[in-house]
Protein backbone atom coordinates (compact mmCIF):
# COMPACT_ATOMS: atom_id res chain seq x y z
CA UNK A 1 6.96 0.43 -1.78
CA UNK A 2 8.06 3.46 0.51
CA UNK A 3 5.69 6.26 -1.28
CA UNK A 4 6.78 9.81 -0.81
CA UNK A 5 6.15 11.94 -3.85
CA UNK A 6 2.55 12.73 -5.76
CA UNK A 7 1.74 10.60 -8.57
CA UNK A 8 1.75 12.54 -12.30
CA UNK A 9 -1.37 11.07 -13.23
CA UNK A 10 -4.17 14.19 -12.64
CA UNK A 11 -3.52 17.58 -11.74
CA UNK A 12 -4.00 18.97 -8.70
CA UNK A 13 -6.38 21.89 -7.56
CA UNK A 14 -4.46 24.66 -5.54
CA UNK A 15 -5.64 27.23 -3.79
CA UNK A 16 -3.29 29.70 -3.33
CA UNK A 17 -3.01 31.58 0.67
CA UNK A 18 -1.19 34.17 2.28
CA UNK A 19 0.91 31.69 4.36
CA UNK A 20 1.35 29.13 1.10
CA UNK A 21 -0.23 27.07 -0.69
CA UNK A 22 -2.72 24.13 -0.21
CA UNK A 23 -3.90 21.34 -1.97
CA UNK A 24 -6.65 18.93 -2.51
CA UNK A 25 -5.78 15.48 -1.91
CA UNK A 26 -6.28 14.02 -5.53
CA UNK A 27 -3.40 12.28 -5.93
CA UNK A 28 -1.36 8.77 -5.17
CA UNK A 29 1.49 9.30 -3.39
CA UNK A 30 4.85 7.37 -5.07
CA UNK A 31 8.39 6.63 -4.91
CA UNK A 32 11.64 8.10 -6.07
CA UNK A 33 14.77 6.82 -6.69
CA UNK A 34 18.12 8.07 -7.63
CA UNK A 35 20.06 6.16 -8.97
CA UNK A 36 18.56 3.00 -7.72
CA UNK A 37 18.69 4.66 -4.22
CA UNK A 38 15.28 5.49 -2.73
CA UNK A 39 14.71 8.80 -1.62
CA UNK A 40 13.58 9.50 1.81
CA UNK A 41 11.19 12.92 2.72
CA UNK A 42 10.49 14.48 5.62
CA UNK A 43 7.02 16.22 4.37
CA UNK A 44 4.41 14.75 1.03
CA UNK A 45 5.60 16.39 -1.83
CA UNK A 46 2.54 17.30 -4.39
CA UNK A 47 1.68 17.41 -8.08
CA UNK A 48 0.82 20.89 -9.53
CA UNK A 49 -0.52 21.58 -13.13
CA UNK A 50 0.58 17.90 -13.86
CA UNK A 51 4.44 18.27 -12.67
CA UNK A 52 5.67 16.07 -9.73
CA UNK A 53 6.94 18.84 -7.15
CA UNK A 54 9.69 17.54 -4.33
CA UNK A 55 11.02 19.19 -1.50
CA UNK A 56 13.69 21.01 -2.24
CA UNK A 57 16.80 19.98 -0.04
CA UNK A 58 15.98 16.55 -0.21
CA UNK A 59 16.34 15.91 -4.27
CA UNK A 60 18.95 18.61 -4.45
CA UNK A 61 20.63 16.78 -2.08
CA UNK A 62 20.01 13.18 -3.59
CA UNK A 63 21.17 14.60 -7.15
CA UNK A 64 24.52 15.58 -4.95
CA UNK A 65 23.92 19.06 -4.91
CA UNK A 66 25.07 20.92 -2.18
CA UNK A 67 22.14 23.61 -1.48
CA UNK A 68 21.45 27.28 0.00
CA UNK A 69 18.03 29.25 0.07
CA UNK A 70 17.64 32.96 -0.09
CA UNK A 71 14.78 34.08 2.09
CA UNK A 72 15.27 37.67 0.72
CA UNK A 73 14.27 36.44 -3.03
CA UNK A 74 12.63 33.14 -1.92
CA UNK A 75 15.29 31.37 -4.45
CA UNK A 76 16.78 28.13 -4.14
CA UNK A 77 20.17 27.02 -5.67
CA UNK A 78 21.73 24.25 -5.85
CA UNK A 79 25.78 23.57 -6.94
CA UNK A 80 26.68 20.37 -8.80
CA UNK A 81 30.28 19.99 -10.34
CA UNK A 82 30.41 23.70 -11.06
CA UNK A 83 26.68 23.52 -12.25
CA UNK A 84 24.53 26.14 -10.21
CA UNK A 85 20.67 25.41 -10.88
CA UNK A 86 18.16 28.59 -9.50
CA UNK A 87 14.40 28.25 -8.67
CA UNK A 88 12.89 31.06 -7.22
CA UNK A 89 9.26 30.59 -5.79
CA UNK A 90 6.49 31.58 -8.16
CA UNK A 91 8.51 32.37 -10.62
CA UNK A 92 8.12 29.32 -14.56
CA UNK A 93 11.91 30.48 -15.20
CA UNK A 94 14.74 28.01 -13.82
CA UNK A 95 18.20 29.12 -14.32
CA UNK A 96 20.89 26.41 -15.38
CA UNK A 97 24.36 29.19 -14.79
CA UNK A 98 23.24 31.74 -16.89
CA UNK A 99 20.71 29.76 -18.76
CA UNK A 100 17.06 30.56 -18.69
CA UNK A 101 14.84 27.41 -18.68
CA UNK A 102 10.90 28.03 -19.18
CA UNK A 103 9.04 25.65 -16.03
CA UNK A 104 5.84 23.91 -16.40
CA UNK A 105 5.56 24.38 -12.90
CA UNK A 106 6.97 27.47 -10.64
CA UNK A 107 8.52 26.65 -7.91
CA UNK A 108 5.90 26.67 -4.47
CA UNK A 109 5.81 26.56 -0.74
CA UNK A 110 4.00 24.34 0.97
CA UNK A 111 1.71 25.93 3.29
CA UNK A 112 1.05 22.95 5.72
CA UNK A 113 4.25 22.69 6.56
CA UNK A 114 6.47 26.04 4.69
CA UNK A 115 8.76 22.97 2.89
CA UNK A 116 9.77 24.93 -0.50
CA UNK A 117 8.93 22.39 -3.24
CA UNK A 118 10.75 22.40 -6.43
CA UNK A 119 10.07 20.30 -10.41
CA UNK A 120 11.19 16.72 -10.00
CA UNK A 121 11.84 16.07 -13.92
CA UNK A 122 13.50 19.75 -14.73
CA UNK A 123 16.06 19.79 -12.13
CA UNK A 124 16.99 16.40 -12.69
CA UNK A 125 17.57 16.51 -16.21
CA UNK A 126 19.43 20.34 -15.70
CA UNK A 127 21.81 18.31 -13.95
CA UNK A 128 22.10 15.25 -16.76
CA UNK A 129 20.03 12.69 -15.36
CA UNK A 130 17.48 11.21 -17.11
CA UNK A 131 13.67 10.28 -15.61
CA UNK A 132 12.12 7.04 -16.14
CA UNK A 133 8.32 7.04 -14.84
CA UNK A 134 6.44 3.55 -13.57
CA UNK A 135 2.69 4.03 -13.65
CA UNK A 136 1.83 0.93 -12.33
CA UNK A 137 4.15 1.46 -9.18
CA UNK A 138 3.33 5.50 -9.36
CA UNK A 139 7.62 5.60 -9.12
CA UNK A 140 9.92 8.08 -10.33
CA UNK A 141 13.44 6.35 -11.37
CA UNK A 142 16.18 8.92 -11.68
CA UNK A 143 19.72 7.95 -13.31
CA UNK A 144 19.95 4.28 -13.03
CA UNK A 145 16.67 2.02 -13.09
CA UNK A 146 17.78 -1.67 -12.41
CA UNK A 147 15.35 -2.02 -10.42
CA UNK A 148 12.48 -0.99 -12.72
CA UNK A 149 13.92 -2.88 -15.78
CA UNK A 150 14.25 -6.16 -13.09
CA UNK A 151 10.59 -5.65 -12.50
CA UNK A 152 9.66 -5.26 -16.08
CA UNK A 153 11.34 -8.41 -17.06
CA UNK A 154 10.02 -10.35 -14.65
CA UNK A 155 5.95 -9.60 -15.43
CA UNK A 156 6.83 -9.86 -19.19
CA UNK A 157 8.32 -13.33 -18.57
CA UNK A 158 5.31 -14.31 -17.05
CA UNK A 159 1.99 -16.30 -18.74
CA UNK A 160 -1.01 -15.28 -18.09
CA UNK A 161 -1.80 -18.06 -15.90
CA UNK A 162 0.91 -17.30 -13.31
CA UNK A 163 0.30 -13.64 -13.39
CA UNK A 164 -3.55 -14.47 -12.20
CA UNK A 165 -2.18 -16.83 -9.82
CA UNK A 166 0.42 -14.15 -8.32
CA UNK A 167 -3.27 -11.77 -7.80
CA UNK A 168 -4.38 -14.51 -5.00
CA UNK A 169 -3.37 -15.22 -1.64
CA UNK A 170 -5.25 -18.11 -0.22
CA UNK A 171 -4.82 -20.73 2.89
CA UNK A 172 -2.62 -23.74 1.88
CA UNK A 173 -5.72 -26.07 2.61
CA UNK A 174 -7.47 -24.42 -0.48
CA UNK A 175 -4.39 -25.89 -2.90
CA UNK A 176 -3.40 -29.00 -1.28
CA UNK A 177 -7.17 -30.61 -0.43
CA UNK A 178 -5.39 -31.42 3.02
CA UNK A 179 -8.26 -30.70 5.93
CA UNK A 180 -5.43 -28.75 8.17
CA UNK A 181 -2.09 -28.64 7.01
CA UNK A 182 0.73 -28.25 9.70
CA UNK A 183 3.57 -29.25 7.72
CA UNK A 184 5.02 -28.57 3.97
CA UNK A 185 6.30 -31.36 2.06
CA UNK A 186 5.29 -33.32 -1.32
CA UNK A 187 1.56 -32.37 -0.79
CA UNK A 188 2.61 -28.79 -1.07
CA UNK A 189 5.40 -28.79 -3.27
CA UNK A 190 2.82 -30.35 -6.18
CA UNK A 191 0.45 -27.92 -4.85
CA UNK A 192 2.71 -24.65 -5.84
CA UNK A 193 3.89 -25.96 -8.64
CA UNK A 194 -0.06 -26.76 -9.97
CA UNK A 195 -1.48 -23.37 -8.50
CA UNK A 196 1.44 -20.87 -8.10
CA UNK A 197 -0.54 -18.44 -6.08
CA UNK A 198 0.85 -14.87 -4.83
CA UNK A 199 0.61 -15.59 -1.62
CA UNK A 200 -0.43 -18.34 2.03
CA UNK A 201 -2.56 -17.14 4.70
CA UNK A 202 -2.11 -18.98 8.17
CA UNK A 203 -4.57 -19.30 10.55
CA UNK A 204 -4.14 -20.74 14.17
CA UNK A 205 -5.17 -24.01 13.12
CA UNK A 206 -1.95 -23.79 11.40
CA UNK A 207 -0.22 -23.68 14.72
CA UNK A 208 1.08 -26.56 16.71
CA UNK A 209 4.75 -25.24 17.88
CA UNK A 210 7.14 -22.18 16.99
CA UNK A 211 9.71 -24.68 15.23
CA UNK A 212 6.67 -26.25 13.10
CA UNK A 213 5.59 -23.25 12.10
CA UNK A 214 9.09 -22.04 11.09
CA UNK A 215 10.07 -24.67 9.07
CA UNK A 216 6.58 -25.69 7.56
CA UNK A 217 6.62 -21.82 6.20
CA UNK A 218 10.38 -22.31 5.25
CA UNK A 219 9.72 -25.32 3.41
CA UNK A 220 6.85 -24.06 1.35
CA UNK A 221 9.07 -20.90 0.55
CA UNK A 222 12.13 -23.33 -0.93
CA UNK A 223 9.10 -24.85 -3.25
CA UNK A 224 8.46 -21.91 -5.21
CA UNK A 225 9.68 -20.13 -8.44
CA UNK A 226 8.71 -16.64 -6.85
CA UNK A 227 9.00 -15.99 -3.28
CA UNK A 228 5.65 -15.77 -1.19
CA UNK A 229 4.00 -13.78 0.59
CA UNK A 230 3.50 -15.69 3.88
CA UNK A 231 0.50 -13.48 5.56
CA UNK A 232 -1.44 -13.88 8.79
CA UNK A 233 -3.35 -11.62 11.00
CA UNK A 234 -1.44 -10.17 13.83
CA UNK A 235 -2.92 -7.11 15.29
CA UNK A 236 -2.35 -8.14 19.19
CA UNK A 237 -5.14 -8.09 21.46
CA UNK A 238 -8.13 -10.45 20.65
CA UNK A 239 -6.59 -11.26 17.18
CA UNK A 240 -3.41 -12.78 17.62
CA UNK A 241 -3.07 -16.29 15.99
CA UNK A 242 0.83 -16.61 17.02
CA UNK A 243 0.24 -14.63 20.45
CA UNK A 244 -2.87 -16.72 21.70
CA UNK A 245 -1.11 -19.96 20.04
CA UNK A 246 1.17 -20.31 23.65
CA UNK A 247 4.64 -20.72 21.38
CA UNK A 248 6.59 -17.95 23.40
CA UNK A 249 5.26 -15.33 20.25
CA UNK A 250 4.58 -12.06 22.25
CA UNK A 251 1.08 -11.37 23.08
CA UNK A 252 0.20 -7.54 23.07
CA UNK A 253 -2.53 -5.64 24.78
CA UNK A 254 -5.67 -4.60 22.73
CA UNK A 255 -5.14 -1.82 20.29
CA UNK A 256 -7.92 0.65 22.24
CA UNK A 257 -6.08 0.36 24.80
CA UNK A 258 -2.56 1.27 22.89
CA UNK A 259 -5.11 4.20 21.85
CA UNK A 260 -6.46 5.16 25.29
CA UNK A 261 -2.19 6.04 25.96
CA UNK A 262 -2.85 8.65 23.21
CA UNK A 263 1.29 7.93 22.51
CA UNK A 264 2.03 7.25 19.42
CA UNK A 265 5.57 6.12 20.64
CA UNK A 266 3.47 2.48 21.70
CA UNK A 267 2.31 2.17 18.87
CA UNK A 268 5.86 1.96 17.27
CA UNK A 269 6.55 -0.55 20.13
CA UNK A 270 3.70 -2.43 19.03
CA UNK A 271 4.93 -1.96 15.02
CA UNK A 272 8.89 -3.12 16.16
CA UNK A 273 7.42 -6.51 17.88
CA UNK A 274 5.41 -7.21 15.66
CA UNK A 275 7.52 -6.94 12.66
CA UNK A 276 10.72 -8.78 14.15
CA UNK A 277 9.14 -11.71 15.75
CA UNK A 278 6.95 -12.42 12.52
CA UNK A 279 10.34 -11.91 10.38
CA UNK A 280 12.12 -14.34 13.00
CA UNK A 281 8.80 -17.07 12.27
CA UNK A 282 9.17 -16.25 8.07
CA UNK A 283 5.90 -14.45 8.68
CA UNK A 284 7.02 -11.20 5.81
CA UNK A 285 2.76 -9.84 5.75
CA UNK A 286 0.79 -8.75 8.79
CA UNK A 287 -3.10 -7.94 8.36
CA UNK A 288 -2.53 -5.34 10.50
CA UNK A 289 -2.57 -2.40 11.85
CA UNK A 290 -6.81 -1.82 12.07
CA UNK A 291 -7.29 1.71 10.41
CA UNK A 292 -10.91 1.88 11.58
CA UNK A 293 -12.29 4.66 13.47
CA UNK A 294 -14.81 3.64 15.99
CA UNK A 295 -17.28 5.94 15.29
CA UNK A 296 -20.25 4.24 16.82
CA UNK A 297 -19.93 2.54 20.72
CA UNK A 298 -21.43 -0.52 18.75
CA UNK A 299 -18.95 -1.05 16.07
CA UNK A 300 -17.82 -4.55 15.42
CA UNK A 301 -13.98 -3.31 15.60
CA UNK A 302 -14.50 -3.23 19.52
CA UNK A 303 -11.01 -2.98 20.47
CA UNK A 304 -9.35 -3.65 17.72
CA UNK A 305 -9.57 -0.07 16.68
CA UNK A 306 -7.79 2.35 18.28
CA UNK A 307 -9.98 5.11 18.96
CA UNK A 308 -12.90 7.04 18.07
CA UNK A 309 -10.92 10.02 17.77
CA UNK A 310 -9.64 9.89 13.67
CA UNK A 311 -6.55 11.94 14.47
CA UNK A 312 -5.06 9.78 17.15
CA UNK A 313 -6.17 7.11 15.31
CA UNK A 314 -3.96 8.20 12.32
CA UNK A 315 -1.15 8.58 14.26
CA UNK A 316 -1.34 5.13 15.71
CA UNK A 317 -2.07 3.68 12.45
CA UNK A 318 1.58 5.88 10.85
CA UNK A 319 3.87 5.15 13.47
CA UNK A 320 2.68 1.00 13.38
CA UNK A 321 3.24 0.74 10.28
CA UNK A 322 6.39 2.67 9.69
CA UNK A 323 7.69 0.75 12.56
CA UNK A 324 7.10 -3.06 11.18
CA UNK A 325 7.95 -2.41 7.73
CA UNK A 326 11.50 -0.90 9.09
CA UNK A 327 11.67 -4.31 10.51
CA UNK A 328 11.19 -5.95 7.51
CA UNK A 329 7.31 -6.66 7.26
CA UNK A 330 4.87 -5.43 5.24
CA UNK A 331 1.68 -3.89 6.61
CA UNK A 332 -1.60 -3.96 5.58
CA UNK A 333 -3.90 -1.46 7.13
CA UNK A 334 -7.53 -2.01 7.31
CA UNK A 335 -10.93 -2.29 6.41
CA UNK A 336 -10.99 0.60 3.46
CA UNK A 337 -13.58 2.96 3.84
CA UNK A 338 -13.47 2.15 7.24
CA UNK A 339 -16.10 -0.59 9.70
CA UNK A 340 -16.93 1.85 12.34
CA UNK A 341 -19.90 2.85 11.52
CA UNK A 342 -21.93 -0.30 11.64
CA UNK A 343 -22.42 -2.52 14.22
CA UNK A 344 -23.10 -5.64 11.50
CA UNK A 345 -20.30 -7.97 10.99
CA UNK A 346 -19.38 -8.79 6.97
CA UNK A 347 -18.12 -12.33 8.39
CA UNK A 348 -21.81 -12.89 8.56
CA UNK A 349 -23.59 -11.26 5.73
CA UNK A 350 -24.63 -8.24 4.25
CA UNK A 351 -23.22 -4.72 6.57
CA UNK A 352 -24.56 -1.30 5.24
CA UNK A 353 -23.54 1.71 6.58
CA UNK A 354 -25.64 5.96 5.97
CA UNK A 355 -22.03 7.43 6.06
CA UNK A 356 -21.59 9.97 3.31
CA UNK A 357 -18.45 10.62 1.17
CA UNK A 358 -18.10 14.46 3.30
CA UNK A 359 -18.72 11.55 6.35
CA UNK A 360 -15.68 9.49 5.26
CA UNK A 361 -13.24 12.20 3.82
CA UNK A 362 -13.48 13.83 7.30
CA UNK A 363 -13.21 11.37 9.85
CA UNK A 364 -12.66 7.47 8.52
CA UNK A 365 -10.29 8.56 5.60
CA UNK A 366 -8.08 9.77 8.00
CA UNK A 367 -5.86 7.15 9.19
CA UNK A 368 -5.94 5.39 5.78
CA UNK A 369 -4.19 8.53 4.58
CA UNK A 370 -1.96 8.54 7.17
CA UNK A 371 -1.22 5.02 6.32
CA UNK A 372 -0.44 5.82 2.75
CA UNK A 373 2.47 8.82 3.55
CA UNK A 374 3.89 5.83 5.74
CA UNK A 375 4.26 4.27 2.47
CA UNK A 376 2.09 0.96 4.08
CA UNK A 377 2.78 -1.66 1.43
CA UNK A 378 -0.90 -2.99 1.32
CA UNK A 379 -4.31 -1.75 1.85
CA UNK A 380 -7.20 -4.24 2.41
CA UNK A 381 -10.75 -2.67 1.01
CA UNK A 382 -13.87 -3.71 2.98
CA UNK A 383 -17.09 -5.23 2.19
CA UNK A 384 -18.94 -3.04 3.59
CA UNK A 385 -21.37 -1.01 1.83
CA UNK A 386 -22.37 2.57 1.79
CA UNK A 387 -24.75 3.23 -0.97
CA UNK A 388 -24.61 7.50 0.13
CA UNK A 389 -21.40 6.73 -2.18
CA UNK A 390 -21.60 4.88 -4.40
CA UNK A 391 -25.52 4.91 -5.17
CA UNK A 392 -25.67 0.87 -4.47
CA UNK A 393 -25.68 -1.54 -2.23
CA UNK A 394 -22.48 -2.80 -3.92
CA UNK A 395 -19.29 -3.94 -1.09
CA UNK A 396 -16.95 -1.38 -1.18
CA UNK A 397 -14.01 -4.72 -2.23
CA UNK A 398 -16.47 -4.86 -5.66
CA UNK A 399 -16.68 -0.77 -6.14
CA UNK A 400 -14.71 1.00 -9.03
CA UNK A 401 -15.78 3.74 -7.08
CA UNK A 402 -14.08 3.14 -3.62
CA UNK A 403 -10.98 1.82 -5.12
CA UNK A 404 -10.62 4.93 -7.12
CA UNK A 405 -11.14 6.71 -3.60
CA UNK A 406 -8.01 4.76 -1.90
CA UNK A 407 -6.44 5.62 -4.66
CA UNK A 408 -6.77 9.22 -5.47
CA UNK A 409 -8.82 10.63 -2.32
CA UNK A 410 -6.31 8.73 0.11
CA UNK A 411 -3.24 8.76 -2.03
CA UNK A 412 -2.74 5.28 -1.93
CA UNK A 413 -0.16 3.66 -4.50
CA UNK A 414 -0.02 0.31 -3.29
CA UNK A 415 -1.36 -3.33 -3.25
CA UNK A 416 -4.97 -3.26 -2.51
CA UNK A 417 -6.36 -6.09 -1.36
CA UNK A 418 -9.80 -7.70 -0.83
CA UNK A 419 -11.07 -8.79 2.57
CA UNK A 420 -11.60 -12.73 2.62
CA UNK A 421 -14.09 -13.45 -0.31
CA UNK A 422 -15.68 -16.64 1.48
CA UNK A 423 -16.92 -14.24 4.06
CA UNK A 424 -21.16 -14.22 4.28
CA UNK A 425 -21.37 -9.76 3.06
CA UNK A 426 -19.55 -11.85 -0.74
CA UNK A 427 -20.23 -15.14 -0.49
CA UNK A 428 -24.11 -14.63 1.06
CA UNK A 429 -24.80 -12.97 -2.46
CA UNK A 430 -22.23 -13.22 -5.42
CA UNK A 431 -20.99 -16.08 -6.47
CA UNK A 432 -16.94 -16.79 -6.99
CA UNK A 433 -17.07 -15.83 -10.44
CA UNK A 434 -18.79 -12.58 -10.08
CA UNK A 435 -16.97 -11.77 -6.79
CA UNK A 436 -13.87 -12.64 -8.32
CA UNK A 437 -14.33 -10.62 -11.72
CA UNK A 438 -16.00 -7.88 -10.58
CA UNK A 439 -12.96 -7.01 -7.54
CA UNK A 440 -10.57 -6.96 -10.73
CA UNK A 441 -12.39 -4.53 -12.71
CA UNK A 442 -12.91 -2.48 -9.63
CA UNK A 443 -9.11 -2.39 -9.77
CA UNK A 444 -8.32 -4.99 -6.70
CA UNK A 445 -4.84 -6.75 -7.11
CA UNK A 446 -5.22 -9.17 -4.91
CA UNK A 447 -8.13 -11.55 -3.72
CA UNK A 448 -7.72 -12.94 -0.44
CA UNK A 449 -9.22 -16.42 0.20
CA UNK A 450 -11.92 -16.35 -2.79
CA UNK A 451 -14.26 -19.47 -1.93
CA UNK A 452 -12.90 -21.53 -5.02
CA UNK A 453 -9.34 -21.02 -6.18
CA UNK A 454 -10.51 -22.75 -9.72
CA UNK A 455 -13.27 -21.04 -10.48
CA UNK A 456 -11.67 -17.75 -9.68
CA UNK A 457 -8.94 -18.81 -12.05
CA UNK A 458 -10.55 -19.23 -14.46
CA UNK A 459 -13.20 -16.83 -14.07
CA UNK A 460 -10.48 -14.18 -14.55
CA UNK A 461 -8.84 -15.86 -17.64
CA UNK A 462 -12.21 -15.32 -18.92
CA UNK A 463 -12.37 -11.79 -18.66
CA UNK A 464 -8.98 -11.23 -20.02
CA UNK A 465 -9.91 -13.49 -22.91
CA UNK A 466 -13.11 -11.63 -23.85
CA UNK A 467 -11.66 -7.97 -23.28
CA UNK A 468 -13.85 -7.27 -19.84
CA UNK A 469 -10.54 -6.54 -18.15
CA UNK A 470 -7.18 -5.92 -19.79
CA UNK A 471 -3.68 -7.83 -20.08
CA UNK A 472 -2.43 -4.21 -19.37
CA UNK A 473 -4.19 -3.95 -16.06
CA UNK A 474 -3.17 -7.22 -14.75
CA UNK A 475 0.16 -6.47 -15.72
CA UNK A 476 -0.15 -3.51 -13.21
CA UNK A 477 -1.08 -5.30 -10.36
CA UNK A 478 1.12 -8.04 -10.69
CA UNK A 479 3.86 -5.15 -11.26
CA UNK A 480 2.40 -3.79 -8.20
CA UNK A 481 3.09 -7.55 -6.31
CA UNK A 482 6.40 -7.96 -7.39
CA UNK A 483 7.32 -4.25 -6.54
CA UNK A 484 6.07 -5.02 -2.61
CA UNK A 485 8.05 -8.40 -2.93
CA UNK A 486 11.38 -6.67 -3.62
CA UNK A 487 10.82 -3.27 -1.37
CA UNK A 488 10.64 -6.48 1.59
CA UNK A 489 13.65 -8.29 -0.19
CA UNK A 490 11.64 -11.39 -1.02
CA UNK A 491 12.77 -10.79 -4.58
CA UNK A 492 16.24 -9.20 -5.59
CA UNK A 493 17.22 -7.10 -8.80
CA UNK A 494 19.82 -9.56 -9.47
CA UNK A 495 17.55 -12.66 -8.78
């Protein structure tokens, strides 16, 4: 899901400078397609008074308009098949020829970066095309929407059961009752076809040989009615389950010490390795790159972070992931609000952390913003918890509250995912029914590893059954799933 445009879902605040315009970042960034085609932009566009504003050469020149600006009269016009279309900044009047049509929205520039940013919906439909909006993906569909009606079908063809299935990723020892599985045959086959989960996480245990691992993961993809998505936690340095496995996968250097180069130019070298070799292995979902700041020396990131410093951080954290999902794998940047602030470990138990939400927005939010206008494809939410935020001692993987700040503070349109739910800060205190329900109504798509795959089925088929969370809302997130699937061609439009 390559997210370029602000969602039209809230409006945003603007306050309105000599140099431009800036705005508060309330919003989830989306997609936009033309005609099927996704549109690619240079700088965020942003939503004002409701209306999804896009840079203006970029749509212009998607709708196959050929385009001019006058700086005299700040206008910009675009030519179409003999149809001129004129926006001129600050002004709600478009004109189609001689036509006067009454904006919404005027016509803006940008004042981060002096892009002049024009109405998605009233210059597309001055030219004929019509707009289909996708909530649940936060995507604009402009002309033809294959695509979007291939998505639709597919989550309306689905029961209940296999949409809560498609909202897990889990190890393949958790469906097949095999102690370490190395291989995918019968055992597995039965397994998928039983508990038809969204997703397999491998661990190095996993690992005997590169050929094993190949075909076991190509085997257990050939088993299944939807593609999945084969994840596994790659970040180089001291987490490397293929690189310290000694099968000829490349083992990278520590990201701090990426960091330390202050070149974010590595870090697309790091991005590009990482996302070819796991596409060579089947691998199509790295747990990587670590978003963290390391804000204290203590942190329990160590060197898996890259930095203390949140702006090289964020540009580390951009050019990764931009990097591995051009190669064809998705990203999942990490831990949401950010781990670097507490020297406790949520593998062990309960991890609290004094930042405040001013702390966060300035500093840890940073990179996961950064992350989001590099359209990363997943976000994995924390356990950590920061009560000067939410007013508990809730996990920030349980919080309606932190979700909603990924979401609108961050931008972030993606698949948000748990941390692992066996780990001690969930598993310590809430059992797999609570854990479970209470990530979904937080607005979590997918769990990762909950500690009992059959209790958090049916846990969640309880909700839905007695109205505590929505058919509508799972629909979302599975929509959500199944969106990431086919931006990473696991899933096709004509499939």
């Amino acid at each position: 899901m390559k997210k370029f445009l602000t969602a039209v879902i809230s409006v945003c605040l603007a306050l309105t400078v000599l140099s431009g315009t800036v705005f508060a970042a309330d919003n989830n960034i989306v997609t936009v397609y033309v005609n099927d085609g996704e549109i690619s932009f240079d700088s965020a566009p942003v939503i004002l008074e409701g209306r999804v504003m896009v840079p203006m050469r970029a749509v212009f020149e998607a709708l196959g308009a050929t385009v001019s600006w006058d700086s005299g009269t700040r206008t910009a016009i675009g030519v179409k098949d003999g149809i001129s279309v004129s926006l001129t900044i600050g002004s709600n009047t478009m004109y189609v020829g001689s036509k006067s049509v009454p904006l919404d929205a005027p016509p803006i520039i940008d004042g981060t970066n002096s892009r002049t940013l024009i109405p998605l919906r009233a210059v597309s439909e001055a030219y004929g095309f019509d707009v289909e909006w996708d909530n649940a993906t936060k995507s604009a569909y402009i002309g033809d929407h294959a695509r979007l009606d291939s998505l639709k079908n597919r989550v309306a063809a689905m029961t209940l059961d296999e949409k809560i299935y498609q909202m897990m990723i889990v190890t393949p020892e958790s469906i097949t009752g095999v102690d370490t599985v190395v291989s995918a045959g019968e055992t597995t086959r039965d397994a998928l076809a039983v508990y038809p989960v969204g997703g397999l996480i491998y661990f190095a245990q996993n690992i005997e040989s590169a050929e094993q691992f190949k075909q076991m993961i190509a085997n257990t993809q050939s088993y299944t009615k939807i593609p999945l998505l084969i994840g596994i936690d790659e970040e180089g340095g001291t987490v490397a389950r293929l690189g310290k496995a000694g099968i000829g996968f490349p083992e990278l250097p520590s990201m701090s010490e990426i960091g330390s180069t202050g070149d974010p130019q590595k870090a697309v070298e790091v991005g590009t390795t990482l996302g070819t070799n796991l596409k060579e292995y089947g691998v199509n979902l790295d747990f990587a790159p670590v978003a963290d700041v390391n804000v204290i020396r203590s942190s329990a990131l160590g060197s898996r972070s890259f930095g203390s410093d949140a702006n090289v951080v964020a540009s580390m954290v951009s050019s990764e992931i931009a990097a591995m999902q051009a190669a064809g794998v998705s990203a999942c940047m990490k831990h949401f609000p950010g781990m670097g602030s507490a020297s406790g470990d949520t593998h062990d138990g309960f991890v609290m952390t004094n930042r405040t939400l001013e702390d966060f927005s300035g500093t840890e939010f940073l990179p996961f913003r950064a992350g989001a206008e590099a359209d990363a494809d997943f976000a994995m939410i924390g356990h950590i918890s920061a009560p000067n935020v939410t007013g508990s001692n809730i996990p920030a993987s349980l919080s309606s509250m932190m979700v909603g700040l990924l979401r609108n503070d961050v931008g972030f349109s993606g698949v948000v995912i748990t941390d692992a739910l066996n780990m001690g800060a969930i598993s310590k205190i809430y059992t797999t029914t609570d854990a479970c329900v209470s990530a979904v109504q937080a607005g979590v798509d997918i769990l990762l590893m909950p500690s009992d795959i059959n209790e958090a089925h049916y846990a969640i088929g309880t909700a839905v059954a007695d109205g505590r969370i929505s058919v509508e809302q799972i629909d979302e997130s599975v929509m959500r799933i199944l969106d990431a699937k086919m931006s990473r061609e696991l899933i096709t439009v004509d499939d």
